[in-house]
Protein backbone atom coordinates (compact mmCIF):
# COMPACT_ATOMS: atom_id res chain seq x y z
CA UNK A 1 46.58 -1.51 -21.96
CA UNK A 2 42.89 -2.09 -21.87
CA UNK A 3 40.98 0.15 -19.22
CA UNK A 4 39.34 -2.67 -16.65
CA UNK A 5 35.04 -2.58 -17.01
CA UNK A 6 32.65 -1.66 -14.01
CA UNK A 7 31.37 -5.24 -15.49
CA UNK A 8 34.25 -6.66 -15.12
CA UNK A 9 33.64 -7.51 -11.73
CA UNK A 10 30.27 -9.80 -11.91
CA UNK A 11 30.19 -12.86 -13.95
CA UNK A 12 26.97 -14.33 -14.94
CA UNK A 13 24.91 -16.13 -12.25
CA UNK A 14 26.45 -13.31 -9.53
CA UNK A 15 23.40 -12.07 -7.64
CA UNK A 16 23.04 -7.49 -7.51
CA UNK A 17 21.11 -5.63 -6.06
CA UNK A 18 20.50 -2.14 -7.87
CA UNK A 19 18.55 -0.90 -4.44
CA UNK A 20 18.89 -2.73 -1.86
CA UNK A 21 15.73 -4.05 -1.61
CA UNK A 22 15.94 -6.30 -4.95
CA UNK A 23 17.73 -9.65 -6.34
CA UNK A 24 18.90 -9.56 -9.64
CA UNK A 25 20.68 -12.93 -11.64
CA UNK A 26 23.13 -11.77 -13.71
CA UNK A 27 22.82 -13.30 -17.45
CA UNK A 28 24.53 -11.50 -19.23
CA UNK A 29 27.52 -9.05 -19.76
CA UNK A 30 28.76 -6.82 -22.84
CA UNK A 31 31.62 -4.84 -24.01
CA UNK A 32 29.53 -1.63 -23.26
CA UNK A 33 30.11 -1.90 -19.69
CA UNK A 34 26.30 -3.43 -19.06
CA UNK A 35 25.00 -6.16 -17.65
CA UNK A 36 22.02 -8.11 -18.30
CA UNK A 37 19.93 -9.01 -15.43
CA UNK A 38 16.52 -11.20 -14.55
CA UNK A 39 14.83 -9.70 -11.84
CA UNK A 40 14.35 -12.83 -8.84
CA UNK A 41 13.28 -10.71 -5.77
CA UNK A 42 11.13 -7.43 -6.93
CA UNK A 43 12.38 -4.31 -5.69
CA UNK A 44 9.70 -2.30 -2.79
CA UNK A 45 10.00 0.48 -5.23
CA UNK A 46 7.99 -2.36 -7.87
CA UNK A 47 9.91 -1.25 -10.90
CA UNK A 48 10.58 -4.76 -11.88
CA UNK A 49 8.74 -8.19 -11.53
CA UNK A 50 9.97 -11.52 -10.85
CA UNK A 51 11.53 -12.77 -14.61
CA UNK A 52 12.12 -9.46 -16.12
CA UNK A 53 15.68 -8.73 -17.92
CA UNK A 54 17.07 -5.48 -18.71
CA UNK A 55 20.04 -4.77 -19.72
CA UNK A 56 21.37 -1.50 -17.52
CA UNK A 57 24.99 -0.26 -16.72
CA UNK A 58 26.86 -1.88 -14.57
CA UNK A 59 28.03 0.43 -11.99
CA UNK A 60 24.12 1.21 -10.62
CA UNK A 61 24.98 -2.55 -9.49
CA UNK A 62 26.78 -4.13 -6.68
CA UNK A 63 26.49 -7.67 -5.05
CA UNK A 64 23.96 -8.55 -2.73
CA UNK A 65 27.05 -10.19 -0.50
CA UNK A 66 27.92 -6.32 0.10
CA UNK A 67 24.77 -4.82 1.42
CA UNK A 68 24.95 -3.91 4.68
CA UNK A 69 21.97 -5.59 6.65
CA UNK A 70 21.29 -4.00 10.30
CA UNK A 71 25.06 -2.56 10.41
CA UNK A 72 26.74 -5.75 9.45
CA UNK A 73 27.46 -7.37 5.76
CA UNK A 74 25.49 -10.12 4.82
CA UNK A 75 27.73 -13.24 5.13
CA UNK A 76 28.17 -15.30 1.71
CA UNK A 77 26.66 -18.22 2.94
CA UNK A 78 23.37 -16.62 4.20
CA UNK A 79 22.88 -15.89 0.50
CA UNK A 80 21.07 -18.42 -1.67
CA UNK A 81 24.00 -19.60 -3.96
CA UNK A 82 24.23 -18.49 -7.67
CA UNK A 83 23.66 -20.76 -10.93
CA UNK A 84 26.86 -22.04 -12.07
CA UNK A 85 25.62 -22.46 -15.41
């Protein structure tokens, strides 16, 4: 039985936020439990620019679909759509 990956739930092209106030692309995943991501919207915080990648873990991560925006979640079609590449 293999134990499931915080990872496991993006898939490259999902969009994350790690703050709330950024847009990551996901690019790229690993069996470490990271993801790779390229920075699209920088953070107000300004630790990343627009085309950075890092890879970080993937649980400091969660979609952009599920941040709450003025007490309600963002619907999925408000959000620009990911690369399907």
């Amino acid at each position: 039985m293999s134990e499931e990956l915080e990872n496991d739930k993006f898939k490259v092209g999902d969009l994350v936020t790690r703050d709330g106030t950024d847009i990551q692309k996901v690019v790229g995943k690993n069996a470490d439990d990271q993801i790779e991501v390229e920075c699209i919207v920088p953070p107000t915080g300004g630790w990343c620019q627009v085309g950075e990648r890092e890879w970080n873990l993937a649980r400091r991560y969660v979609h952009v679909r599920d941040i709450p925006i003025e007490g309600k979640i963002v619907p999925k079609n408000a959000l620009p759509k990911p690369d399907t590449e």
